[in-house]
Protein backbone atom coordinates (compact mmCIF):
# COMPACT_ATOMS: atom_id res chain seq x y z
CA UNK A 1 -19.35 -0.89 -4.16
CA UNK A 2 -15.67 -0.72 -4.36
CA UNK A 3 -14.03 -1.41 -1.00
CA UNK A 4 -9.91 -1.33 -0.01
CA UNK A 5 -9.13 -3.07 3.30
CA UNK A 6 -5.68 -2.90 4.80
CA UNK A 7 -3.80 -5.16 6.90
CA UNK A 8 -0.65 -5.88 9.08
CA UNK A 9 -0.11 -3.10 10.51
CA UNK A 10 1.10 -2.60 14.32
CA UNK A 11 4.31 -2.14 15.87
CA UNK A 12 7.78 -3.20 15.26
CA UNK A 13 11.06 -2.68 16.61
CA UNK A 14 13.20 -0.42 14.16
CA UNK A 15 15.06 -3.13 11.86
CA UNK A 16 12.19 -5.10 12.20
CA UNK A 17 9.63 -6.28 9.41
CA UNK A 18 6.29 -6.01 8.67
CA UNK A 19 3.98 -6.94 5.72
CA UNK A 20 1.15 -5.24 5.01
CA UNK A 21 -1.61 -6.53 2.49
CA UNK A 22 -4.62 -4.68 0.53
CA UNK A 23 -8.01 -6.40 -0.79
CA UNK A 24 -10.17 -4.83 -3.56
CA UNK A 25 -13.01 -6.20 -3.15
CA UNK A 26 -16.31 -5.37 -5.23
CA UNK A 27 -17.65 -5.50 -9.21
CA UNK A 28 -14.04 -5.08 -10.51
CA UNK A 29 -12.92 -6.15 -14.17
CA UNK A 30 -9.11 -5.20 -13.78
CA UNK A 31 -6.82 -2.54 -11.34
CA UNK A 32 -4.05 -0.19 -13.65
CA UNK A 33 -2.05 0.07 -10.63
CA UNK A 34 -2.14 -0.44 -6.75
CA UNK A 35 0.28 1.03 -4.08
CA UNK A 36 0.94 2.27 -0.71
CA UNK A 37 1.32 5.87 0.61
CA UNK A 38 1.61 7.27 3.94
CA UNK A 39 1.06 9.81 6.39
CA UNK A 40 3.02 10.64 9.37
CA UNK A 41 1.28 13.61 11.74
CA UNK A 42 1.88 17.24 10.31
CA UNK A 43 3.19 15.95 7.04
CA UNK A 44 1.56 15.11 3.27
CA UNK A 45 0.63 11.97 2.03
CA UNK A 46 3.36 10.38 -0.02
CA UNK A 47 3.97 8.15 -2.14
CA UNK A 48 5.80 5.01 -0.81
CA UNK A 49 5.50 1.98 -3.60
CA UNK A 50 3.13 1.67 -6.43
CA UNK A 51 2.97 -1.27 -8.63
CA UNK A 52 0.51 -2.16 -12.61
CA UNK A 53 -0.76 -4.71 -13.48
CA UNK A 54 2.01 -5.11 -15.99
CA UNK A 55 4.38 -5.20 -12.82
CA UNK A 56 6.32 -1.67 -13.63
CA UNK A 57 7.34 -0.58 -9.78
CA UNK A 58 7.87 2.53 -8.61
CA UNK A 59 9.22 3.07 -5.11
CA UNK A 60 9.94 6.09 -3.53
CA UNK A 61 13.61 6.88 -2.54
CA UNK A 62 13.51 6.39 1.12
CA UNK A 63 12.46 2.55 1.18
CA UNK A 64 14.37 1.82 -1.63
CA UNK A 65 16.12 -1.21 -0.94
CA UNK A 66 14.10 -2.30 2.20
CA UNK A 67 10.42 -2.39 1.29
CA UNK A 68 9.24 -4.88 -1.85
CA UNK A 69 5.38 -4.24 -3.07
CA UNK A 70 3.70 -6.98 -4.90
CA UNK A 71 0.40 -7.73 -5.91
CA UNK A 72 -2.01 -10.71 -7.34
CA UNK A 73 -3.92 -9.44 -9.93
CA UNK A 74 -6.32 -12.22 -9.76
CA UNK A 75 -7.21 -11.60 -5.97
CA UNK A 76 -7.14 -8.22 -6.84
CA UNK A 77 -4.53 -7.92 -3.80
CA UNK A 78 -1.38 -5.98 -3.12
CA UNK A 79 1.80 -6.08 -0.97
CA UNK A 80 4.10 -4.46 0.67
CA UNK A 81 7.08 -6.24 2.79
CA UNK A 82 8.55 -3.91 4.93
CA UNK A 83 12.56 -4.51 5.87
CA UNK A 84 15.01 -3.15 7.92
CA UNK A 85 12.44 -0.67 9.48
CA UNK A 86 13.29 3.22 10.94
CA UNK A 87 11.16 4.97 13.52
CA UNK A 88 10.52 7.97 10.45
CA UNK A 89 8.84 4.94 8.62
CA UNK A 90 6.05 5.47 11.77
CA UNK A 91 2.98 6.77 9.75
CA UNK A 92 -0.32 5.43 8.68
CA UNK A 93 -0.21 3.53 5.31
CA UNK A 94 -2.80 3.37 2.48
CA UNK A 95 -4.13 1.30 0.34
CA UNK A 96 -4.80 2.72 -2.77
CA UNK A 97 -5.91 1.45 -6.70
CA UNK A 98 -5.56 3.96 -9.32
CA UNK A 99 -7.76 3.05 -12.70
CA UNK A 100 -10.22 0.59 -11.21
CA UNK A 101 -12.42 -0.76 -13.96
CA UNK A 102 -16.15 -1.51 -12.69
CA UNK A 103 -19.76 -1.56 -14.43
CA UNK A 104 -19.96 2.22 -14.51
CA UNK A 105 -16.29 3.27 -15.05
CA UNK A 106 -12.57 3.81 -14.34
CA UNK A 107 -12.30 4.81 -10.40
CA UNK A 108 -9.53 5.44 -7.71
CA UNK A 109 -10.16 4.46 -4.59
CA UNK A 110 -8.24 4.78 -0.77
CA UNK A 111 -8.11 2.49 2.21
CA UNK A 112 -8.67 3.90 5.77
CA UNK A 113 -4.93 3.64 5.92
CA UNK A 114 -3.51 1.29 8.59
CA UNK A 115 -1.06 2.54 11.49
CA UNK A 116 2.39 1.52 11.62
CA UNK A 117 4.71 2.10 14.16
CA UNK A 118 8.37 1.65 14.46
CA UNK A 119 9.67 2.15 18.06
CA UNK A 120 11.80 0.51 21.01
């Protein structure tokens, strides 16, 4: 059973930093990619960094330039260092791996998402 677990989430001060990490853990032979998107109340899920397992990034516009994702494909573990933080970065963040190899198949999977909060 394939299993995503956030953490470092909580609450910083806008400009502030915080680095969140994700752990596959389970039967799992390789991971295409692995990212982060969030969720703020009353809005869609979006996209906010996804990395492969060749290392091709993509980032979404708005933490371009403050937020760095990374991952280690052998601890089947991703990133994401979060710089220069706003309040509208506020939102809960998930964990998710896109083309998950296992004994049965190619699978995505989500985290319960983590909350982070950006206030003063």
């Amino acid at each position: 059973q394939v299993q995503l677990v956030e953490s470092g989430g909580g609450l910083a001060q806008p400009g502030g930093s915080l680095r969140l990490s994700c752990v596959a853990s389970g039967t799992i032979f390789s991971i295409y990619a692995m990212g982060w998107y969030r969720q703020a109340p009353g809005k869609q899920r979006e996209l906010v960094a996804e990395i492969t397992s060749g290392g091709n990034i993509n980032y979404a516009d708005f933490v371009k330039g403050r937020f760095t994702i990374s991952r280690d494909n052998a601890k089947n573990t991703v990133y994401l260092q979060m710089n220069s933080l706003k309040p509208e970065d506020t939102a809960v963040y998930y964990c998710n791996a896109d083309g998950v190899l296992t004994p049965t198949g190619k699978y995505d999977y989500w985290g319960k998402g983590t909350l982070v909060t950006v206030s003063s």
